[in-house]
Protein backbone atom coordinates (compact mmCIF):
# COMPACT_ATOMS: atom_id res chain seq x y z
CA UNK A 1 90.42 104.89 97.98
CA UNK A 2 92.70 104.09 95.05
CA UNK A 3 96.41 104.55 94.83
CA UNK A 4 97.12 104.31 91.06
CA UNK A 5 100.20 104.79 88.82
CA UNK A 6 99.85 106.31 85.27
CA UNK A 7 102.79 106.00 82.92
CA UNK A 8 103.07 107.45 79.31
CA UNK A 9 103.94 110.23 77.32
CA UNK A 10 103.95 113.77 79.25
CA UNK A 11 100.90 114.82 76.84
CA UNK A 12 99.05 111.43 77.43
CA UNK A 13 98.99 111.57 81.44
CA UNK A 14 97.30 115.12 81.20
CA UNK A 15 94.99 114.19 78.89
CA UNK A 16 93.57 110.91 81.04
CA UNK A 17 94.48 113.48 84.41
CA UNK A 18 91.77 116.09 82.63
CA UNK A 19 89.29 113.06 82.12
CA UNK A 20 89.57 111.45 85.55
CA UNK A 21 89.14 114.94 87.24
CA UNK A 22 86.02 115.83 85.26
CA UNK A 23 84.28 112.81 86.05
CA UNK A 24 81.46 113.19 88.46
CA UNK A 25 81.99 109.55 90.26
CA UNK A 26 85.75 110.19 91.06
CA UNK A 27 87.18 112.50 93.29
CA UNK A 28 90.81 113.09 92.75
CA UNK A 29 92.46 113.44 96.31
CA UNK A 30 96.11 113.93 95.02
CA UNK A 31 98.01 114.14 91.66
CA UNK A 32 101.96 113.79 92.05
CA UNK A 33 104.59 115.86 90.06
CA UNK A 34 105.86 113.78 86.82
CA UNK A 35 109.05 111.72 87.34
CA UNK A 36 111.01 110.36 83.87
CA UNK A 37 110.84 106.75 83.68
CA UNK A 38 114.65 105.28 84.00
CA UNK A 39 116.21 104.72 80.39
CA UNK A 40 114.23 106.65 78.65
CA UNK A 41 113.28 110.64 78.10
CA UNK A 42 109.92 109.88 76.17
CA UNK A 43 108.12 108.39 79.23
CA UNK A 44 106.91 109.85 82.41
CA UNK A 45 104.75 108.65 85.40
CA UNK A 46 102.88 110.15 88.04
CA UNK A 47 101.00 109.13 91.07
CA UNK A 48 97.54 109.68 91.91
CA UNK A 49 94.83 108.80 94.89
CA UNK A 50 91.02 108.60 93.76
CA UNK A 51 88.11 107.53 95.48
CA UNK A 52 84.34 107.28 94.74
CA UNK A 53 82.18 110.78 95.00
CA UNK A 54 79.71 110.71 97.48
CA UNK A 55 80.85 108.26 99.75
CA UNK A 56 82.07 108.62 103.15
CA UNK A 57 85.85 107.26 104.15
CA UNK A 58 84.75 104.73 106.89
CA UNK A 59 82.57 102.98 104.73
């Protein structure tokens, strides 16, 4: 499992959130809310927790 930070433009962390959801190796376990980066209103960043398809946690 992966623990992974995505920072960028509101429009930009949808976009890669749409493309890490559809892909058939990853299985998104969590997406956060969107919190504004400090200093500026243009950038965002959310949290999310992958992990490979098809494979069982104890491995």
């Amino acid at each position: 499992m992966l623990k992974v930070r995505l920072m960028g433009t509101k429009n930009d962390i949808k976009w890669f959130g749409k493309i890490l959801q559809r892909n058939p190796i990853i299985e998104v376990t969590e997406f956060s809310d969107m919190f504004p980066n400090k200093g500026t209103k243009k950038y965002y960043r959310t949290y999310v927790e992958v992990r490979k398809s098809n494979v069982k946690e104890n491995q």
